[in-house]
N, C-alpha and C. Protein backbone atom coordinates (compact mmCIF):
# COMPACT_ATOMS: atom_id res chain seq x y z
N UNK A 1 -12.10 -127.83 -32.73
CA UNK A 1 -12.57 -129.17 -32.88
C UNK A 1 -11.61 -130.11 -32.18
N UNK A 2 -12.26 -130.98 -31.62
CA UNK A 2 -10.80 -131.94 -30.70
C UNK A 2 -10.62 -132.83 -31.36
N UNK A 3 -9.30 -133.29 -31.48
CA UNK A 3 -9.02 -134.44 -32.13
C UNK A 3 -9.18 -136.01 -31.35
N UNK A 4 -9.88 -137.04 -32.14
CA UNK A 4 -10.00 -137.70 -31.44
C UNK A 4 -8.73 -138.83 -30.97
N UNK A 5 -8.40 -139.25 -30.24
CA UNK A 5 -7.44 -140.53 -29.85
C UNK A 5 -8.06 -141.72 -30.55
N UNK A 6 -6.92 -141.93 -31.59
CA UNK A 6 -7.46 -143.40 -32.42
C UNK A 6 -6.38 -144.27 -31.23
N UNK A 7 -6.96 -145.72 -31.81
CA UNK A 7 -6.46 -146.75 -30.99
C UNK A 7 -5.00 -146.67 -30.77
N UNK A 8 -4.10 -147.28 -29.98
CA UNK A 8 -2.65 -147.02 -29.63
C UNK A 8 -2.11 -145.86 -29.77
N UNK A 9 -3.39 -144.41 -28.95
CA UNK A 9 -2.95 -143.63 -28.72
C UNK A 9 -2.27 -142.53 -29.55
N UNK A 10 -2.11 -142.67 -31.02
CA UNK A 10 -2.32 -141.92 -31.87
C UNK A 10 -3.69 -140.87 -32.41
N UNK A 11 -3.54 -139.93 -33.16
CA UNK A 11 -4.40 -138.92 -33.35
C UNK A 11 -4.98 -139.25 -34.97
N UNK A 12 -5.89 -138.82 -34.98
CA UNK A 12 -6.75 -138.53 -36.38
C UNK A 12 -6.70 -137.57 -36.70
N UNK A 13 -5.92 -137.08 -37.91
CA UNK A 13 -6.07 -135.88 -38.40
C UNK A 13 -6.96 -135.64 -39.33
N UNK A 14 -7.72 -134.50 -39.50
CA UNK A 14 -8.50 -134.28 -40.61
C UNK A 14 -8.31 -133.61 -41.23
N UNK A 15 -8.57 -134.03 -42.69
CA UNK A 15 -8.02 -133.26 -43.93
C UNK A 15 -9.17 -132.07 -43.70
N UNK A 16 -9.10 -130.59 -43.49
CA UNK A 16 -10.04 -129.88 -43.75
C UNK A 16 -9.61 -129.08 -44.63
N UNK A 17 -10.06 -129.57 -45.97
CA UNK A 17 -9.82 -128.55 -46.96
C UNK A 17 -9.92 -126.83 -47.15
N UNK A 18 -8.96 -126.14 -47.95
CA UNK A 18 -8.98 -124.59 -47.70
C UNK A 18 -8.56 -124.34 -49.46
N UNK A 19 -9.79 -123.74 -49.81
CA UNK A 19 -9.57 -123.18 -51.20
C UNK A 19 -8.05 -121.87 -51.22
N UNK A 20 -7.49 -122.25 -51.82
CA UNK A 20 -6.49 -121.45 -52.25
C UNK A 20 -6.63 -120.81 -53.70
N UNK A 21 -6.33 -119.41 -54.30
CA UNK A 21 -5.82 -119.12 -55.32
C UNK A 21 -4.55 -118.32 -55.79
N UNK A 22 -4.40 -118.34 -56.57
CA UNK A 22 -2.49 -118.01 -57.02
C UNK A 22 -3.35 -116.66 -57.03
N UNK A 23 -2.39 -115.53 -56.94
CA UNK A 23 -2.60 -114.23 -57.37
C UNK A 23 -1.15 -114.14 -57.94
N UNK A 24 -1.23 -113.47 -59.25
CA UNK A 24 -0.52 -112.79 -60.29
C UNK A 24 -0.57 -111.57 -60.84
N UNK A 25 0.40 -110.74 -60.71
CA UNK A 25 0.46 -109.25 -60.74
C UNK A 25 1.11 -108.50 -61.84
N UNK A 26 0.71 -108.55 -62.83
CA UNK A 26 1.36 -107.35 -63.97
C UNK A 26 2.50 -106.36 -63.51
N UNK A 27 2.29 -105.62 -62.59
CA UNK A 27 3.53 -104.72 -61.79
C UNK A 27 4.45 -105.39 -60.84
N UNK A 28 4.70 -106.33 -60.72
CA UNK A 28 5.86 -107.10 -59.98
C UNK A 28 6.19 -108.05 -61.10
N UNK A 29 7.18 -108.27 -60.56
CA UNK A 29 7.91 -109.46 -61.40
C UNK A 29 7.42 -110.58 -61.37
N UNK A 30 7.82 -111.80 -62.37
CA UNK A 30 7.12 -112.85 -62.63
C UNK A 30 8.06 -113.62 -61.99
N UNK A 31 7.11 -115.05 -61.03
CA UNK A 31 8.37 -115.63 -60.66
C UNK A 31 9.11 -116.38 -60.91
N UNK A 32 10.54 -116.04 -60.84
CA UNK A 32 11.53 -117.24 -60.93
C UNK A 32 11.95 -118.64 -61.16
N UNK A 33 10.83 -119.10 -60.31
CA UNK A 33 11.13 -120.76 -59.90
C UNK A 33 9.62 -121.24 -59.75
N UNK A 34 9.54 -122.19 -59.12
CA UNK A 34 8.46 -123.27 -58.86
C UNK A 34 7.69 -122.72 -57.90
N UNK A 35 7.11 -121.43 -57.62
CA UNK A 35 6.00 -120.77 -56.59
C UNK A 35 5.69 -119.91 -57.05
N UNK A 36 4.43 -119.30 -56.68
CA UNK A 36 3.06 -118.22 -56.90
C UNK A 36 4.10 -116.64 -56.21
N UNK A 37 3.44 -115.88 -57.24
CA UNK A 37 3.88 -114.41 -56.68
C UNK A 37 3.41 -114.42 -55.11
N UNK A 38 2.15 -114.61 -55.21
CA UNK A 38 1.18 -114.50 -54.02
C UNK A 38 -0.16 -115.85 -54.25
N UNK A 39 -0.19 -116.57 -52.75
CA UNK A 39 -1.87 -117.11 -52.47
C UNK A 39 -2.24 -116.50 -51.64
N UNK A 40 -4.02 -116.65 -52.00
CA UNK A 40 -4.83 -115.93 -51.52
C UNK A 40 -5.74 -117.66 -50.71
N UNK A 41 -6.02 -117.44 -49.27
CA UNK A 41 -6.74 -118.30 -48.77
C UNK A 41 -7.73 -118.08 -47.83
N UNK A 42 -8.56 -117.70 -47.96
CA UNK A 42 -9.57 -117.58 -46.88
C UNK A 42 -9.28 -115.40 -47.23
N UNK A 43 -9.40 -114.79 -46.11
CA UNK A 43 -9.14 -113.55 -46.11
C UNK A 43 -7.95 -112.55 -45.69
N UNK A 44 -6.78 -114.03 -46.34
CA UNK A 44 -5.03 -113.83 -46.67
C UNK A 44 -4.28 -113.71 -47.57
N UNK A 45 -3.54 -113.15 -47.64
CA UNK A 45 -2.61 -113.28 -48.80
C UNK A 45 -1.35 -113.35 -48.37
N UNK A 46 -0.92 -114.23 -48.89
CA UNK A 46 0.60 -114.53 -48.15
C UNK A 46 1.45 -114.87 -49.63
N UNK A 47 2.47 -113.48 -49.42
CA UNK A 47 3.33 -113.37 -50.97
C UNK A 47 4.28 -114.02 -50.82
N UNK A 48 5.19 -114.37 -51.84
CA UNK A 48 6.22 -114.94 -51.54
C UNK A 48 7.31 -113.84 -51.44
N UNK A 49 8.44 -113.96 -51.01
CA UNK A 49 9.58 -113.25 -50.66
C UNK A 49 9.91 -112.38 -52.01
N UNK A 50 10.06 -111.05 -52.47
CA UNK A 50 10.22 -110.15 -53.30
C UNK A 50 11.42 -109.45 -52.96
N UNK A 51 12.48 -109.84 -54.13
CA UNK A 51 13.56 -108.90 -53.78
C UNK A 51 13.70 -107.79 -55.13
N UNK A 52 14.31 -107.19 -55.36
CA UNK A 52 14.27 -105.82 -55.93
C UNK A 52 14.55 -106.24 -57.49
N UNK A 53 13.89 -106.68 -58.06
CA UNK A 53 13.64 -106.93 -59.60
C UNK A 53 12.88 -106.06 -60.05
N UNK A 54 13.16 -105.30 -61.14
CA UNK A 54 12.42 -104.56 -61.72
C UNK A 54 11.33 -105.45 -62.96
N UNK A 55 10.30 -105.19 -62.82
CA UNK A 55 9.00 -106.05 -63.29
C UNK A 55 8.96 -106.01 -64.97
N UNK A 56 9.63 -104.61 -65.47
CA UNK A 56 9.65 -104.60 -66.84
C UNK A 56 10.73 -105.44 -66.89
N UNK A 57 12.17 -104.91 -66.96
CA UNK A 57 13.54 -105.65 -67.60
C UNK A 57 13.60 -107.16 -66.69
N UNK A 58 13.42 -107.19 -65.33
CA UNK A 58 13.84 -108.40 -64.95
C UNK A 58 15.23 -108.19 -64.29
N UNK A 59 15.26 -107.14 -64.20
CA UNK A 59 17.33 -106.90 -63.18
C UNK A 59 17.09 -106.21 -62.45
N UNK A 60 17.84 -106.68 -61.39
CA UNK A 60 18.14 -106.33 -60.12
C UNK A 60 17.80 -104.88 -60.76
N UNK A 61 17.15 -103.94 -59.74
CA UNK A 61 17.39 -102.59 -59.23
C UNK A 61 19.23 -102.15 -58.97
N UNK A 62 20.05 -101.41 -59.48
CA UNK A 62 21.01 -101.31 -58.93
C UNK A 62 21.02 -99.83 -58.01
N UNK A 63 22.24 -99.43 -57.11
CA UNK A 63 22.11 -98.41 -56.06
C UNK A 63 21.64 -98.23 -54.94
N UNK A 64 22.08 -99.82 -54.27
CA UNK A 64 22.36 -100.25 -52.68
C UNK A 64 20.70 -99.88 -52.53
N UNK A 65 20.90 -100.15 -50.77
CA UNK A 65 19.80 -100.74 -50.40
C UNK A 65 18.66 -99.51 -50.30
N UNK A 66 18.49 -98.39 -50.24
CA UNK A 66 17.52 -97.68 -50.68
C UNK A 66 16.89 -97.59 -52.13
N UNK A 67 16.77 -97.68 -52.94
CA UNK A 67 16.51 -98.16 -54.25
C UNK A 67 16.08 -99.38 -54.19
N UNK A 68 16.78 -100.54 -53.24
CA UNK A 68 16.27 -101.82 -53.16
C UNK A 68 15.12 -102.15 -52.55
N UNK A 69 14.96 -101.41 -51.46
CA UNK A 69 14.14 -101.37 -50.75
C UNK A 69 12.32 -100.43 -51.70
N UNK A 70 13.26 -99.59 -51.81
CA UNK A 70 11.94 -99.11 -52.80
C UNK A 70 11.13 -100.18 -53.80
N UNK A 71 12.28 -100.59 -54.66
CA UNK A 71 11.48 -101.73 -55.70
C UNK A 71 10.89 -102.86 -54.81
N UNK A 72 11.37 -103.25 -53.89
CA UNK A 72 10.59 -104.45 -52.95
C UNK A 72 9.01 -104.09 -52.85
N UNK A 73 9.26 -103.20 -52.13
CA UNK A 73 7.57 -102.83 -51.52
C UNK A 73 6.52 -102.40 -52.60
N UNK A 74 6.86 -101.84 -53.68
CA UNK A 74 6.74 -101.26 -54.65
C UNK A 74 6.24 -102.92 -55.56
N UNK A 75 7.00 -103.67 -55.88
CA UNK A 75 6.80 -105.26 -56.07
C UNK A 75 5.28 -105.72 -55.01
N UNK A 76 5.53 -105.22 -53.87
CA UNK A 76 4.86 -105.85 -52.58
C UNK A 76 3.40 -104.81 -52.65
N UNK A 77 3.18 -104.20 -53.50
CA UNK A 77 2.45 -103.10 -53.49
C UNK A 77 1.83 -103.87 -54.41
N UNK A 78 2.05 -103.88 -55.89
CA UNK A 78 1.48 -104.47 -56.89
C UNK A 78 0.96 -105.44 -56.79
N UNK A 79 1.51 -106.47 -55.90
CA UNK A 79 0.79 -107.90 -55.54
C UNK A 79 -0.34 -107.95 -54.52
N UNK A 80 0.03 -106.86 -53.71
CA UNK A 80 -1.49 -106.87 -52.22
C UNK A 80 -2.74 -106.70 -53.38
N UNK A 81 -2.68 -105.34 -54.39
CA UNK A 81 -3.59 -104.78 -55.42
C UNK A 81 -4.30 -105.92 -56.00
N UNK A 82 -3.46 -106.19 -56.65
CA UNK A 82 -3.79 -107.40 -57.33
C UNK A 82 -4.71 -108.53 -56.81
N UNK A 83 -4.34 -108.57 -55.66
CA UNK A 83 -5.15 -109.88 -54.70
C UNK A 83 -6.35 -109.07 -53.66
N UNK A 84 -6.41 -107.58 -54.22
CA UNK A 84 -8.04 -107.05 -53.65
C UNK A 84 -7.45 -106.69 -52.39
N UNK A 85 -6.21 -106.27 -52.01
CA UNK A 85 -5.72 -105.61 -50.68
C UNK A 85 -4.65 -104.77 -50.94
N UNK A 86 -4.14 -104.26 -49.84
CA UNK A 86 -3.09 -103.39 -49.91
C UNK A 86 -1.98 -103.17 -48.69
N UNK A 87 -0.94 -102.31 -48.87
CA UNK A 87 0.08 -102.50 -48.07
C UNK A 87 -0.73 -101.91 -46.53
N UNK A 88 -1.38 -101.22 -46.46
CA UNK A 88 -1.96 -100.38 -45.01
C UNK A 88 -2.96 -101.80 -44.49
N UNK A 89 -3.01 -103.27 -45.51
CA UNK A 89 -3.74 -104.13 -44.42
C UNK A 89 -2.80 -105.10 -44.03
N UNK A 90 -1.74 -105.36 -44.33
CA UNK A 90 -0.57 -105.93 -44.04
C UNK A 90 -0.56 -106.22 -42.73
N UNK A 91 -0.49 -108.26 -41.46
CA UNK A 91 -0.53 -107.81 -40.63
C UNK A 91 1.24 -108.61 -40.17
N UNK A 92 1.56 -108.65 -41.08
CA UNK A 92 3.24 -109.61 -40.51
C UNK A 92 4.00 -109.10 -41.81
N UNK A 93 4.98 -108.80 -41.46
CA UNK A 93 6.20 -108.59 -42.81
C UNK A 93 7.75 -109.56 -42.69
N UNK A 94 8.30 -110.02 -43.01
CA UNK A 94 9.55 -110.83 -42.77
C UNK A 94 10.70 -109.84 -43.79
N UNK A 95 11.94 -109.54 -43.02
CA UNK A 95 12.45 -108.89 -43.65
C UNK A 95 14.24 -109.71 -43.75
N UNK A 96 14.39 -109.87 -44.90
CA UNK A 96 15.72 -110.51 -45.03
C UNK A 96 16.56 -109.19 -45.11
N UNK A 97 17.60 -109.18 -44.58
CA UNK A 97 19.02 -108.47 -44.69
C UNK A 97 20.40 -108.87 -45.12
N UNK A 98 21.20 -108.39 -46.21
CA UNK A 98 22.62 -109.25 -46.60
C UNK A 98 23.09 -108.89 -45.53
N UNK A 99 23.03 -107.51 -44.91
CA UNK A 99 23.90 -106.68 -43.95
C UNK A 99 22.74 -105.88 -42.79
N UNK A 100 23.15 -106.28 -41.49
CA UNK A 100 22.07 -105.47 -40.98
C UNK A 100 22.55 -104.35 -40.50
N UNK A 101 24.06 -104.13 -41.12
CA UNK A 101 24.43 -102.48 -41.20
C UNK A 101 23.48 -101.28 -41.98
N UNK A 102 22.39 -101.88 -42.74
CA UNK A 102 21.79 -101.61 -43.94
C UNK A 102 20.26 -101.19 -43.11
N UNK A 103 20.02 -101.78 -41.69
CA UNK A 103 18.77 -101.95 -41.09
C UNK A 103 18.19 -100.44 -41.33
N UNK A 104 19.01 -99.13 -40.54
CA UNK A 104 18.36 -97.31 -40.50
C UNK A 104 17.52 -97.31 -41.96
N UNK A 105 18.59 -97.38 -42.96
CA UNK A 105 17.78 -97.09 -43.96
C UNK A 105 17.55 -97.97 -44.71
N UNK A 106 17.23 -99.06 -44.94
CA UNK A 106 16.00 -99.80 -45.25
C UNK A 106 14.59 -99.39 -44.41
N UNK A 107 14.68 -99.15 -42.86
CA UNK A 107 13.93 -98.69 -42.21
C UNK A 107 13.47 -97.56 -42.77
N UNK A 108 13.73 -96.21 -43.03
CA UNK A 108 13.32 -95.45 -43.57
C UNK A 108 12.52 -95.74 -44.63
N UNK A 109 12.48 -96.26 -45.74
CA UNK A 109 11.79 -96.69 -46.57
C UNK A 109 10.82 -97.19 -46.08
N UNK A 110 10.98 -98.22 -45.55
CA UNK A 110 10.11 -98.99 -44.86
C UNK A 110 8.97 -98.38 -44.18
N UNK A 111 8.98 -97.55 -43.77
CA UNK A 111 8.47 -96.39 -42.47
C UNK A 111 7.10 -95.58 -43.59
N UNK A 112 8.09 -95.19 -44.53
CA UNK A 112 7.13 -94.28 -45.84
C UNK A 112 5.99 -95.15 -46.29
N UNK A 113 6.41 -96.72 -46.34
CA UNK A 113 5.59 -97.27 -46.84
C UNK A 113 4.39 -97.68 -46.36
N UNK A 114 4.78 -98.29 -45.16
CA UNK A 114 3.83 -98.92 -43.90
C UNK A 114 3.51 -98.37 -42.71
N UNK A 115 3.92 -97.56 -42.05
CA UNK A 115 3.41 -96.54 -41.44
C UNK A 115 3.66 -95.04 -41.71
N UNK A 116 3.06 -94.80 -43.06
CA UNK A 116 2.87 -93.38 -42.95
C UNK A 116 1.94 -92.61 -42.17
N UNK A 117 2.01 -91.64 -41.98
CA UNK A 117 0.82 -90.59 -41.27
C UNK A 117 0.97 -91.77 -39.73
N UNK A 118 1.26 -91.55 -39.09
CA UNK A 118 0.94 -92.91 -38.09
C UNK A 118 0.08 -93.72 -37.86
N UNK A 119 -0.26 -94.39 -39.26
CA UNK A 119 -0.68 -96.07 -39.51
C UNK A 119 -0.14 -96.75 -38.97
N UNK A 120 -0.61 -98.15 -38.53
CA UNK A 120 -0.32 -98.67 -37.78
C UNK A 120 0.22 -99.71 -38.84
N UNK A 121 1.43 -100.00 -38.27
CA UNK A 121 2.51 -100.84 -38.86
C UNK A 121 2.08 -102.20 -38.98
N UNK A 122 2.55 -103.42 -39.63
CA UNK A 122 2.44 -105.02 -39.29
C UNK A 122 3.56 -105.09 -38.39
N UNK A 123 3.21 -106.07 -37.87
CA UNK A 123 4.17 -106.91 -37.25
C UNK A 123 5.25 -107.45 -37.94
N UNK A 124 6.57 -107.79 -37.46
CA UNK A 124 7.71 -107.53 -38.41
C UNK A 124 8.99 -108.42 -37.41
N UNK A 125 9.86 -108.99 -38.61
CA UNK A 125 10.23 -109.68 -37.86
C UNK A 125 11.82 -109.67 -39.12
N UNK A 126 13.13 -108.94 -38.77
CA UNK A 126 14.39 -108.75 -39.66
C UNK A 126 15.54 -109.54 -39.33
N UNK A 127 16.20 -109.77 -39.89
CA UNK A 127 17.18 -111.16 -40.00
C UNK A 127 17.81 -110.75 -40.79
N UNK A 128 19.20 -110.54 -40.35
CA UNK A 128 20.67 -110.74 -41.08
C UNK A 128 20.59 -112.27 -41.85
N UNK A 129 20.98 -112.48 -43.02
CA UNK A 129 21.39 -113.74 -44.01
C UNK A 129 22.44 -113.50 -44.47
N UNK A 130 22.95 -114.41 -44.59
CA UNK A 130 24.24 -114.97 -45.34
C UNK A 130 24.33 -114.52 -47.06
N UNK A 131 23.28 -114.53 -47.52
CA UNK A 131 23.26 -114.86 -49.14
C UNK A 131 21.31 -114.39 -49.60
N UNK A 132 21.66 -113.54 -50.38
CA UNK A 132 19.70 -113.50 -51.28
C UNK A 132 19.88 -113.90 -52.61
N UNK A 133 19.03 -114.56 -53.16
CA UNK A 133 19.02 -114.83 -54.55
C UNK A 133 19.11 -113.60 -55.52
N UNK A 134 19.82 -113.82 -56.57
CA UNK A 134 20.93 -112.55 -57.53
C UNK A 134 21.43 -112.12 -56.45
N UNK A 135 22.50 -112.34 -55.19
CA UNK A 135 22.97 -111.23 -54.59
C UNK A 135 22.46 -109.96 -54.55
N UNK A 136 21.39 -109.95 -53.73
CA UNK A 136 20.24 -108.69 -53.88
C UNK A 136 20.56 -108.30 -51.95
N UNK A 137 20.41 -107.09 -51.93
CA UNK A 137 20.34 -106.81 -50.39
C UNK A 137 18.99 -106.93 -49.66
N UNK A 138 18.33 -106.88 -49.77
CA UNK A 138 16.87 -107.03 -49.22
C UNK A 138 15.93 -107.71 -50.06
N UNK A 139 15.04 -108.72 -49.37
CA UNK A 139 14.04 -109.12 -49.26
C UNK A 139 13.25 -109.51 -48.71
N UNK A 140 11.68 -108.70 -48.88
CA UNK A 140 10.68 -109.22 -47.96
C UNK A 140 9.56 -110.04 -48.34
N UNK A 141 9.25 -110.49 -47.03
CA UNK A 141 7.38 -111.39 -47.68
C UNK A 141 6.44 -110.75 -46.70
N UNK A 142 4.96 -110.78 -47.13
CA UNK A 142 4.23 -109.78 -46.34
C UNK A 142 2.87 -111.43 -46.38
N UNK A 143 2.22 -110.75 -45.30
CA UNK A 143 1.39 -111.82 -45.27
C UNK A 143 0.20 -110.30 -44.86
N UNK A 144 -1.14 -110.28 -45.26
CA UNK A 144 -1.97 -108.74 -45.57
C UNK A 144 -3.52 -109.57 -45.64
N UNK A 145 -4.22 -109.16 -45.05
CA UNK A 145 -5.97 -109.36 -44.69
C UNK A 145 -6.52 -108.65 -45.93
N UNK A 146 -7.71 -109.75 -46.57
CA UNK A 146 -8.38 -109.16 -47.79
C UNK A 146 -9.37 -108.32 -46.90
């Protein structure tokens, strides 16, 4: 749709509304702070960032970043379900790192999860950080087609 040129060359934007709903997942953890596990908009789901909380107790997963990595996706698993999709429709993943000495095997995990059998992976995009909330080594957000 083109936008039109209002007078002195400024633009008109139009509000085009987009139904959103929260999705909430029994098997992941509840969240934290002031945002949705996951919204669902149109035929998306875009979760929020999941780091390795275990969904019953609420604590960190302990035993470095394989274990961490497990409870993530595993978190990231429960929430696609929940919102009527799953990790094999996944088409972008964002991956936080404390250490990207940690990248091989987080990768490994990673690999089991999203391209097993040679499925075709999302698109993916990993970043060394400074700091994760609880001092957690990994966390990801997945954005996945209903």
């Amino acid at each position: 749709m083109a936008v039109p040129k209002k007078p002195g060359g400024g633009r008109t934007l139009y509000n085009l509304s987009m139904s959103k709903s929260v999705i909430a997942a029994n098997g992941a953890p509840a969240a934290i702070g002031p945002y949705s596990q996951a919204i669902r908009t149109g035929n998306l789901v875009f979760t929020a960032g999941q780091i390795p909380l275990d969904p019953v107790t609420g604590n960190v997963v302990p035993g470095g970043i394989s274990p961490q990595t497990t409870r993530v996706l595993e978190n990231l698993k429960a929430i696609l379900e929940a919102a009527g999709t799953s990790l094999e429709r996944a088409v972008k993943a964002t991956v936080f790192l404390k250490d990207m000495g940690d990248f091989a095997a987080m990768n490994t995990i990673y690999d089991g999860y999203l391209a097993p059998d040679g499925a075709i992976p999302p698109a993916r995009t990993t970043v060394e950080v400074a700091r994760l909330p609880k001092d957690v080594l990994v966390e990801i957000e997945m954005v996945a087609e209903v």
